[in-house]
Protein backbone atom coordinates (compact mmCIF):
# COMPACT_ATOMS: atom_id res chain seq x y z
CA UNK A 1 -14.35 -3.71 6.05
CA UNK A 2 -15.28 -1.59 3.14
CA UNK A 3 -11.78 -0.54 2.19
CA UNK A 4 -11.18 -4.53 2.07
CA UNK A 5 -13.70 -5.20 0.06
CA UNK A 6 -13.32 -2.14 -2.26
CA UNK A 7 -9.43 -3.07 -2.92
CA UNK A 8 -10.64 -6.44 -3.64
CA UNK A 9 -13.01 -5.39 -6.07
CA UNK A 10 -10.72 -3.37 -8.02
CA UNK A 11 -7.77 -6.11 -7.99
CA UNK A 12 -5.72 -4.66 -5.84
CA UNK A 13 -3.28 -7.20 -2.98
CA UNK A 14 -4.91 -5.75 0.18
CA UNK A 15 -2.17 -5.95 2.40
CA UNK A 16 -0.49 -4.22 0.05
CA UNK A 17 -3.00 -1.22 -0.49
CA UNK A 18 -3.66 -1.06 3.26
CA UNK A 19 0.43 -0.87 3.80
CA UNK A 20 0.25 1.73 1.56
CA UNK A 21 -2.35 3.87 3.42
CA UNK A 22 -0.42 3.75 6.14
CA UNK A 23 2.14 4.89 4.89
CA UNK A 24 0.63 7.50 3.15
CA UNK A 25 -1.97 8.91 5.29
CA UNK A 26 -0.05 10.73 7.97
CA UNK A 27 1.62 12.55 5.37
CA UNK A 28 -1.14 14.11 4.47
CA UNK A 29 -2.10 15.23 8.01
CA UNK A 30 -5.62 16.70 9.57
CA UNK A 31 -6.69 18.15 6.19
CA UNK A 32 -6.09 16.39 3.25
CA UNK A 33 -7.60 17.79 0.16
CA UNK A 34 -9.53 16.42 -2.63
CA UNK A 35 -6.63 15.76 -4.70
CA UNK A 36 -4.73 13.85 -2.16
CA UNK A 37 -7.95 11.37 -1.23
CA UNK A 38 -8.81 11.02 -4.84
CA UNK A 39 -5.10 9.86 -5.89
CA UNK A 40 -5.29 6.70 -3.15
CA UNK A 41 -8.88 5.47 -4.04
CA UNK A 42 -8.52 1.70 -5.00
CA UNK A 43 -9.40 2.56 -8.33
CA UNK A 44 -6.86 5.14 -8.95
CA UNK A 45 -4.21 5.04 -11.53
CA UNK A 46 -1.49 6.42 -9.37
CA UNK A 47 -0.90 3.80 -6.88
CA UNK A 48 2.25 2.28 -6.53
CA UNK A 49 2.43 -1.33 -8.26
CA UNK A 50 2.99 -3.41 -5.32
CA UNK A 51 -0.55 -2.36 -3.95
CA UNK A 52 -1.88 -4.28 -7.95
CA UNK A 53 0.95 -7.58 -7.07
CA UNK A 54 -0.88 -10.44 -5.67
CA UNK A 55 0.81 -11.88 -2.34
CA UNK A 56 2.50 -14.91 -4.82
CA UNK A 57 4.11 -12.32 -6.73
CA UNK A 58 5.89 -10.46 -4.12
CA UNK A 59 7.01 -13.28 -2.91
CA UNK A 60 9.20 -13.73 -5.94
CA UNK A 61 10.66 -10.68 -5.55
CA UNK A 62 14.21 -10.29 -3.44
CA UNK A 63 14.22 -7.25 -2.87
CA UNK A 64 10.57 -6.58 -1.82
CA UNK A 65 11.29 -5.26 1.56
CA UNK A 66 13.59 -2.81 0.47
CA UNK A 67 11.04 -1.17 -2.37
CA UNK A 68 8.40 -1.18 0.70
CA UNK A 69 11.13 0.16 3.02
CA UNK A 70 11.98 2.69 0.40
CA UNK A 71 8.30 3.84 0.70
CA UNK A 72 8.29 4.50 3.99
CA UNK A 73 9.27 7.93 4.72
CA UNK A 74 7.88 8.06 8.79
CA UNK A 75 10.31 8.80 11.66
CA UNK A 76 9.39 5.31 13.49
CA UNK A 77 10.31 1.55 12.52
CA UNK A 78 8.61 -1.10 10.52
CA UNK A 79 8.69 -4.46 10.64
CA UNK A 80 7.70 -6.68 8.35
CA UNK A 81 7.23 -10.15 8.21
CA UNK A 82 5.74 -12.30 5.26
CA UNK A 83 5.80 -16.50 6.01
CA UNK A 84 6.91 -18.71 2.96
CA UNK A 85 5.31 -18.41 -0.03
């Protein structure tokens, strides 16, 4: 619950930020370092703009699945499924 209400709180779209964790996370494996924590904080600078697009914005995108697709670098499949806008 405190991630939630920590993206919130620093503007973020939640599902995306918490997509982006996901993604993100096992790539940094068992020991992450400072560095690598710091740079996915809610408040950080560096994270991708679709974690900062409210839901009504990505809706108006086309190609939205394939920028979040392009993200994805795991071995397994994601689905993704958004309902109308």
């Amino acid at each position: 619950m405190s991630i939630i209400e920590t993206a919130k709180r620093n503007t973020l779209d939640v599902y995306g930020y918490l997509f982006y964790l996901l993604i993100i996370l096992p790539e940094f494996g068992n020991d992450p370092t400072e560095a690598q924590l710091e740079a996915i904080m809610p408040w950080s600078m560096t994270l991708p703009a679709y974690c900062r697009q409210m839901y009504h914005g990505i809706c108006n995108e086309r190609d939205f699945n394939k920028k979040m697709l392009k993200n994805f670098s795991g071995g397994g499949k994601i689905i993704i499924i958004f309902s109308k806008c």
